[in-house]
C-alpha atoms as a PDB file:
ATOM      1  CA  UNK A   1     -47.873 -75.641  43.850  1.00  0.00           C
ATOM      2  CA  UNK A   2     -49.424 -78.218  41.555  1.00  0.00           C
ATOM      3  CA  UNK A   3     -52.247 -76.884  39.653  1.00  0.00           C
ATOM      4  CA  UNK A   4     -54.558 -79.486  37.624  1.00  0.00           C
ATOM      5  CA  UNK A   5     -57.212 -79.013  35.535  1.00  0.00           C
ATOM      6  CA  UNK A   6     -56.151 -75.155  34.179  1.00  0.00           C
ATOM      7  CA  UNK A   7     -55.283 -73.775  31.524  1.00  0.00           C
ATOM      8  CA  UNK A   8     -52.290 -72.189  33.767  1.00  0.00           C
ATOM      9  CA  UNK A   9     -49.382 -71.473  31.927  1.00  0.00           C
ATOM     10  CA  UNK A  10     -45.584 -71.258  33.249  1.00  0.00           C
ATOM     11  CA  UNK A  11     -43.689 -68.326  33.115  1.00  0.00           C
ATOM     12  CA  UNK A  12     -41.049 -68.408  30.154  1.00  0.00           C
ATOM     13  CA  UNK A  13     -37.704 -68.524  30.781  1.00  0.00           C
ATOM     14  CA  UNK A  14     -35.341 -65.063  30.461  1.00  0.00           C
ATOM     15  CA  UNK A  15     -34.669 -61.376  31.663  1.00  0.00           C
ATOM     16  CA  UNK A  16     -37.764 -59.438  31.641  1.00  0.00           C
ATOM     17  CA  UNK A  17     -39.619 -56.231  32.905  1.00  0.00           C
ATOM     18  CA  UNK A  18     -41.444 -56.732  36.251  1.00  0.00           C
ATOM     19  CA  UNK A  19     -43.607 -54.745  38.646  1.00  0.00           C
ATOM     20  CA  UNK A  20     -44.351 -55.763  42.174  1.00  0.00           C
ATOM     21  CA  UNK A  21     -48.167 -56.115  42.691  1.00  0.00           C
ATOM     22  CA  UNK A  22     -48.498 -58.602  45.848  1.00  0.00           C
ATOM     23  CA  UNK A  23     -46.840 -59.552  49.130  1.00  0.00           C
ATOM     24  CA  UNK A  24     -48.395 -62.642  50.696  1.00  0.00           C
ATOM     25  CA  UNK A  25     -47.261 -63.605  54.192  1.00  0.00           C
ATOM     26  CA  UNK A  26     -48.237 -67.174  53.828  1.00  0.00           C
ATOM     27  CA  UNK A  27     -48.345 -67.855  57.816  1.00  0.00           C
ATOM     28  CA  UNK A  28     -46.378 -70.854  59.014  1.00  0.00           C
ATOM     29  CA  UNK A  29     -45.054 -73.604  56.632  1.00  0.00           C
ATOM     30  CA  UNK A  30     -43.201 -77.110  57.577  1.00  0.00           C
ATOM     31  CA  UNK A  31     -40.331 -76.942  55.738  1.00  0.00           C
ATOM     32  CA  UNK A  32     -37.776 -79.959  54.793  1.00  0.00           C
ATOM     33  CA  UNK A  33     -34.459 -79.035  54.108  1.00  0.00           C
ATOM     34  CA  UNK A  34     -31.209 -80.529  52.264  1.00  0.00           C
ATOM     35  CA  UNK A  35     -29.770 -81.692  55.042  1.00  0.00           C
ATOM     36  CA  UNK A  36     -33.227 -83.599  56.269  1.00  0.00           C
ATOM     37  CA  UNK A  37     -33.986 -81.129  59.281  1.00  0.00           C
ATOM     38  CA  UNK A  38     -37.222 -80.271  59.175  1.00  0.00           C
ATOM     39  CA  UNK A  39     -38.403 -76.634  60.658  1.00  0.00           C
ATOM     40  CA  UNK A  40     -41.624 -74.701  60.638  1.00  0.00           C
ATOM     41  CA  UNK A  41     -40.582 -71.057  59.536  1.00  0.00           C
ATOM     42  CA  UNK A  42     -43.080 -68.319  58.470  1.00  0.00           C
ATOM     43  CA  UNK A  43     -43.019 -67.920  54.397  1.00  0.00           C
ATOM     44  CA  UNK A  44     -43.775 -64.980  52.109  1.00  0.00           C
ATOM     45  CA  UNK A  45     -44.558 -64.938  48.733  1.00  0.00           C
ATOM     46  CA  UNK A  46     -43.817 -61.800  46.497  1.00  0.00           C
ATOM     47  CA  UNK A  47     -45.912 -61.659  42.765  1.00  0.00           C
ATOM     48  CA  UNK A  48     -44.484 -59.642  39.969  1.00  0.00           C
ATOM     49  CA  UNK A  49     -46.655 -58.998  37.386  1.00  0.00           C
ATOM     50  CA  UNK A  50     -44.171 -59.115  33.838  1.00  0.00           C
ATOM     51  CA  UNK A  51     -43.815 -57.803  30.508  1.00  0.00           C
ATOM     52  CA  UNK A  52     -42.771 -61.853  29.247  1.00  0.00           C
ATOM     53  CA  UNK A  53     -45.617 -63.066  26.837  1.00  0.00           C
ATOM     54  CA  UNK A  54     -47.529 -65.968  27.256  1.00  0.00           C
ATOM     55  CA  UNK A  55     -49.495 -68.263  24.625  1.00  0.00           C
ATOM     56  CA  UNK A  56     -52.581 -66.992  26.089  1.00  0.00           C
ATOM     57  CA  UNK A  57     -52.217 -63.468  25.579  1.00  0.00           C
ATOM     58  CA  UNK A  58     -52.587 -63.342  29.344  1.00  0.00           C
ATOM     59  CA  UNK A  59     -50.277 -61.088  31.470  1.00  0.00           C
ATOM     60  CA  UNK A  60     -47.772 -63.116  33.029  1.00  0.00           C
ATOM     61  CA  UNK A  61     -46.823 -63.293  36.961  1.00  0.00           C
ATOM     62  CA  UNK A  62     -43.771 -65.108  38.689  1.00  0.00           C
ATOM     63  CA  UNK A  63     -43.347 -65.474  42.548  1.00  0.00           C
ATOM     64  CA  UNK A  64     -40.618 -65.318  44.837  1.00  0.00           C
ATOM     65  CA  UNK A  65     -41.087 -67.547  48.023  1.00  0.00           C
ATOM     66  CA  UNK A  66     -38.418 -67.336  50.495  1.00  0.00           C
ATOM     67  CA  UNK A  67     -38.717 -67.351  54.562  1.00  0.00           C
ATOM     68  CA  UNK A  68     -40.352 -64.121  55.970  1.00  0.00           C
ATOM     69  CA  UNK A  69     -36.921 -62.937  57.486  1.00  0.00           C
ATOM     70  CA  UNK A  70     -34.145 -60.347  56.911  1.00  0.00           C
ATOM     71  CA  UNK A  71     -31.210 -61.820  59.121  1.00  0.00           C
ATOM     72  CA  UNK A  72     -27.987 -61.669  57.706  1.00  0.00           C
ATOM     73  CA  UNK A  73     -27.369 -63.914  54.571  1.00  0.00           C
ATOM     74  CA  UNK A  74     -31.298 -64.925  54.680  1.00  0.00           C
ATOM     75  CA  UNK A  75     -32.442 -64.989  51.006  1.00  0.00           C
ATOM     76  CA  UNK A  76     -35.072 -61.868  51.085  1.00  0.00           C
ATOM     77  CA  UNK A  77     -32.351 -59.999  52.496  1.00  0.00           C
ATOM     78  CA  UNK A  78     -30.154 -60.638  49.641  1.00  0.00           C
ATOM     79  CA  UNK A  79     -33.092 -60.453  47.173  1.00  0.00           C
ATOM     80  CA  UNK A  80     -33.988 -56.821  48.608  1.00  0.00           C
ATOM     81  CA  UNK A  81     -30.310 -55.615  48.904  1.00  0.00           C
ATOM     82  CA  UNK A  82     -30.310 -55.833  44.892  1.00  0.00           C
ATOM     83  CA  UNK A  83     -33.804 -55.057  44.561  1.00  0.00           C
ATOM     84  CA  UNK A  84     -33.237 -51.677  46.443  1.00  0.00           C
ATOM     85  CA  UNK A  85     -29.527 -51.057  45.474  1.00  0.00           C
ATOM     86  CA  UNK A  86     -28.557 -50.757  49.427  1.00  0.00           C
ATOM     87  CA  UNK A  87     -28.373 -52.711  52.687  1.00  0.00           C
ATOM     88  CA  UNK A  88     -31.369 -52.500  54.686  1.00  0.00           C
ATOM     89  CA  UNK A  89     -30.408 -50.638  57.621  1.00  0.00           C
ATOM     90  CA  UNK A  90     -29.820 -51.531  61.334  1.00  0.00           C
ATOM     91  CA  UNK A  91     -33.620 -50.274  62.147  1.00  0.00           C
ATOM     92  CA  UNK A  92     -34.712 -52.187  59.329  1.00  0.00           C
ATOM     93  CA  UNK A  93     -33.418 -55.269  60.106  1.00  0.00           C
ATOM     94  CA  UNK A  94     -33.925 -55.060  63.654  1.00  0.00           C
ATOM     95  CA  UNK A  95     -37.720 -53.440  63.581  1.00  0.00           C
ATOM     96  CA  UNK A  96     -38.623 -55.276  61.074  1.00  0.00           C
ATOM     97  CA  UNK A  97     -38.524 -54.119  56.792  1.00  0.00           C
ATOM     98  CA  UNK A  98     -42.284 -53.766  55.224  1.00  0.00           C
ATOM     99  CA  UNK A  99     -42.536 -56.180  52.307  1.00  0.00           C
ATOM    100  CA  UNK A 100     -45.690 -53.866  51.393  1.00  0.00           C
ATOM    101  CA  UNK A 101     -44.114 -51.034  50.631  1.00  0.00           C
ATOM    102  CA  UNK A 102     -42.360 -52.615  47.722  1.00  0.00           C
ATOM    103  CA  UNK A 103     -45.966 -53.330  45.613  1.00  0.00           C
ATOM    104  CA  UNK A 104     -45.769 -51.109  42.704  1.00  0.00           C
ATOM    105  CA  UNK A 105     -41.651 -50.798  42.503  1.00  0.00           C
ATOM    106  CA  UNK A 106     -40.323 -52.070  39.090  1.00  0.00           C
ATOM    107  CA  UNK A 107     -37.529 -54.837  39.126  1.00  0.00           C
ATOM    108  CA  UNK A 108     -35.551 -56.310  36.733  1.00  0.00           C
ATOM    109  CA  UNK A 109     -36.157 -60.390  36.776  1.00  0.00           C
ATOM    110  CA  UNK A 110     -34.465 -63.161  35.209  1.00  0.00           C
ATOM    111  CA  UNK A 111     -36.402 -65.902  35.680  1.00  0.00           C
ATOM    112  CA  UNK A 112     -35.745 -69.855  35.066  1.00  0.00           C
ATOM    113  CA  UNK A 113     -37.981 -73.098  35.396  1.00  0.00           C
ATOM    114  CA  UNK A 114     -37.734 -76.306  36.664  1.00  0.00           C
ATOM    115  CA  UNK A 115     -36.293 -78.920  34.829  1.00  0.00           C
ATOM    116  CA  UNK A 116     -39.714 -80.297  34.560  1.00  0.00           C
ATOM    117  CA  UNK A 117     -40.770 -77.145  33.308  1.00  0.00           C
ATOM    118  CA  UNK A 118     -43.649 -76.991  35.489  1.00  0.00           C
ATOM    119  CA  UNK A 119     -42.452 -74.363  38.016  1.00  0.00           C
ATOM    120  CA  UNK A 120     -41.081 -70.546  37.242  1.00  0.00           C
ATOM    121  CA  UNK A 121     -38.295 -69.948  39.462  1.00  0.00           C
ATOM    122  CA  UNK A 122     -36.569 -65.412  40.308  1.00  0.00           C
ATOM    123  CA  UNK A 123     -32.980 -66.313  39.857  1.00  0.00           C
ATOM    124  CA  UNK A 124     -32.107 -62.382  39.983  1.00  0.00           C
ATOM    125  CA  UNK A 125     -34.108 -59.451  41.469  1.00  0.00           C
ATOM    126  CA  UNK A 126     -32.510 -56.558  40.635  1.00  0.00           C
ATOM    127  CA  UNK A 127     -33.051 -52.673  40.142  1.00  0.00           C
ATOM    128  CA  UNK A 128     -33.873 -51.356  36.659  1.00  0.00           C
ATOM    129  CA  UNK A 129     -31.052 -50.871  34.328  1.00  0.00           C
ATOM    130  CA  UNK A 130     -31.187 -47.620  33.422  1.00  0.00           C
ATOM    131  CA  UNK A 131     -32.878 -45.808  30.842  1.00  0.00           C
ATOM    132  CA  UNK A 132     -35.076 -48.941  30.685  1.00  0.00           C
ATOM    133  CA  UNK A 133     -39.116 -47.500  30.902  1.00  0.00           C
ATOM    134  CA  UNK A 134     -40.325 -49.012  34.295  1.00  0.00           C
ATOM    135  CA  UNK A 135     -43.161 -51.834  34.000  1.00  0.00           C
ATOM    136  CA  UNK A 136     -46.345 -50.669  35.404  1.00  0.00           C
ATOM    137  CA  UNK A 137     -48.942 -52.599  36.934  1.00  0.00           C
ATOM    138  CA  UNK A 138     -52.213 -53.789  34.614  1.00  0.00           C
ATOM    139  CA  UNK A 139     -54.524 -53.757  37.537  1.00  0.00           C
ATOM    140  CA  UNK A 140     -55.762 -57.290  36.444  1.00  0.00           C
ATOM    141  CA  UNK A 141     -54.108 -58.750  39.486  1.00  0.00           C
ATOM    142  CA  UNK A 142     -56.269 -59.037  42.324  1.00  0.00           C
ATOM    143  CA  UNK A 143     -53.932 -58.706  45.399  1.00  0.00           C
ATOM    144  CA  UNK A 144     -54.631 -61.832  47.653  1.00  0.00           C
ATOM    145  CA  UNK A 145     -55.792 -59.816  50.568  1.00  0.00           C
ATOM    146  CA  UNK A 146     -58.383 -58.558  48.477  1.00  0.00           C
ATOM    147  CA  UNK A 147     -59.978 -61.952  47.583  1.00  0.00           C
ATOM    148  CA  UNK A 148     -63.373 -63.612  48.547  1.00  0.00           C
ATOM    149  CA  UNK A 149     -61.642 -66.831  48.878  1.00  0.00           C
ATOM    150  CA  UNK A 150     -58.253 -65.831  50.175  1.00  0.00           C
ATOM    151  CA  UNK A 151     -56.145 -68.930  51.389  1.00  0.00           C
ATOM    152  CA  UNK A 152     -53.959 -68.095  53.659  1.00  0.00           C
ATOM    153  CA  UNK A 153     -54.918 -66.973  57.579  1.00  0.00           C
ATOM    154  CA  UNK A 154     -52.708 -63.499  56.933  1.00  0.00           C
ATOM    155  CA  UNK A 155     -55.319 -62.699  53.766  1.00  0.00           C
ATOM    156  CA  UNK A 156     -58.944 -61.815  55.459  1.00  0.00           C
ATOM    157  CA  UNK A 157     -61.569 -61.703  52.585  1.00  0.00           C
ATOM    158  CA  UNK A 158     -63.115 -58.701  52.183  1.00  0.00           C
ATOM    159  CA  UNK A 159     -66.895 -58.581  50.957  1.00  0.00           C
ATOM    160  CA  UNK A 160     -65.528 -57.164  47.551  1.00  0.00           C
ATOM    161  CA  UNK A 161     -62.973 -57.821  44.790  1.00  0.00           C
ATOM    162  CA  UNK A 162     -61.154 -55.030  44.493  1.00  0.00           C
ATOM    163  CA  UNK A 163     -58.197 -54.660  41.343  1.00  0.00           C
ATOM    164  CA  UNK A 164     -55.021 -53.739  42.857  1.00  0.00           C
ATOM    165  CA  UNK A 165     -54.144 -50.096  42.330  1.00  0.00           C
ATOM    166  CA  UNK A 166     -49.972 -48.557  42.195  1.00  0.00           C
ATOM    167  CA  UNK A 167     -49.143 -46.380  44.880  1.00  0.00           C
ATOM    168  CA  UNK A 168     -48.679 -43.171  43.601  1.00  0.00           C
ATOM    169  CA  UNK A 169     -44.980 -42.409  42.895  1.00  0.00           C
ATOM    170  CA  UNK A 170     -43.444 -39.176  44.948  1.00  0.00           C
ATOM    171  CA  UNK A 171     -42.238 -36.876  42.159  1.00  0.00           C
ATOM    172  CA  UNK A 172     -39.100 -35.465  42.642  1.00  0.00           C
ATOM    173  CA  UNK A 173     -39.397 -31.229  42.406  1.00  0.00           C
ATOM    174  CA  UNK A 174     -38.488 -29.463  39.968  1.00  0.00           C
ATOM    175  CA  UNK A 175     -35.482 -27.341  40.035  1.00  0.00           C
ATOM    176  CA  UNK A 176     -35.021 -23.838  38.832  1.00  0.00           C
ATOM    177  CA  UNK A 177     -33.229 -23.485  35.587  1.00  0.00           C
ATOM    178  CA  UNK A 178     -29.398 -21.897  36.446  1.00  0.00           C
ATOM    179  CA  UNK A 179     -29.031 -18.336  35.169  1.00  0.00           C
ATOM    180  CA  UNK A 180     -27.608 -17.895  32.327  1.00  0.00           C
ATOM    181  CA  UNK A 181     -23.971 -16.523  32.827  1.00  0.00           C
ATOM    182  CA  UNK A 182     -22.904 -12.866  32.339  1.00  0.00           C
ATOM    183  CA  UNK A 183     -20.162 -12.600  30.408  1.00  0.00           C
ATOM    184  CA  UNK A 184     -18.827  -9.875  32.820  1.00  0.00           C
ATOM    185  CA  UNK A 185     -18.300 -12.667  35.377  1.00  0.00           C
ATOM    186  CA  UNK A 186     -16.963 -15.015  33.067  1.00  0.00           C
ATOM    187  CA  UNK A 187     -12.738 -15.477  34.000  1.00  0.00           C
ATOM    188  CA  UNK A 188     -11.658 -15.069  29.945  1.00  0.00           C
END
């Protein structure tokens, strides 16, 4: 997308910290490709909001746009598979994955531009290394869906702007401390 007339700033170049806080199903594009065929596929459009800094003090998002499909080899697939740390399963693949219920999962993104420097391209999508603190989201993004002037025929405006809000995380429970052992049972 060209933008004109903004202030709008690329997204820097480098690994950072990202959170997912948008999945756009952009309807049905026309699409050229390499080899000159041309094909009209439905696209999607994943924001990450990041912990990268921009000039503007702003916080700084990066998309992934890739077709709306999770055949075997198709680029989401692969995205997701290192995303998630797992295939998607046979259900998932064949009933269809929910791009949804990825908003508010953290990735790890390293993220290039064009040689013009005008675009921000995710060149890896990966799980959190560990023991790195998860990015949360600002709630400054406002999820397209939830937009008076949403673009795309997928994204119904809704009378009010809302901020989008994290799903709440599902806590794992917490175990009983072990006994401490008797030294009657102990083998020594």
């Amino acid at each position: 997308m060209l933008v004109k007339g903004t202030n709008f700033e690329t997204h820097p170049v480098g690994p950072c910290r990202g959170v997912c806080v948008d999945a756009v199903d952009m309807g049905e594009v026309e699409r050229t490709y390499p080899d000159g065929k041309t094909k009209t596929v439905n696209r999607l459009r994943i924001v990450f909001e990041t912990d990268a800094e921009l000039a503007s003090g702003k916080t700084a998002t990066v998309a992934l746009f890739c077709n709306a499909t999770v055949g075997k080899g198709s680029t989401l697939a692969k995205m997701l598979k290192t995303w998630m740390g797992r295939e998607l399963t046979k259900e998932e693949v064949r009933d269809g994955f929910d791009v949804e219920s990825m908003i508010g999962q953290p990735a790890w993104l390293i993220v290039s531009q064009t040689e013009d420097g005008q675009y921000a391209n995710i060149d890896v999508l990966a799980q959190m290394p560990k023991g790195m603190t998860p990015l949360e989201p600002t709630g400054e993004y406002v999820r397209v869906q939830d937009r008076d002037d949403a673009p795309f025929p997928s994204a119904p405006p809704t009378p009010a702007r809302k901020p989008n809000k994290p799903k709440p995380k599902a806590r794992p429970p917490v175990a009983d401390p072990l006994p401490e052992p008797d030294d009657d049972d102990l083998p020594f």
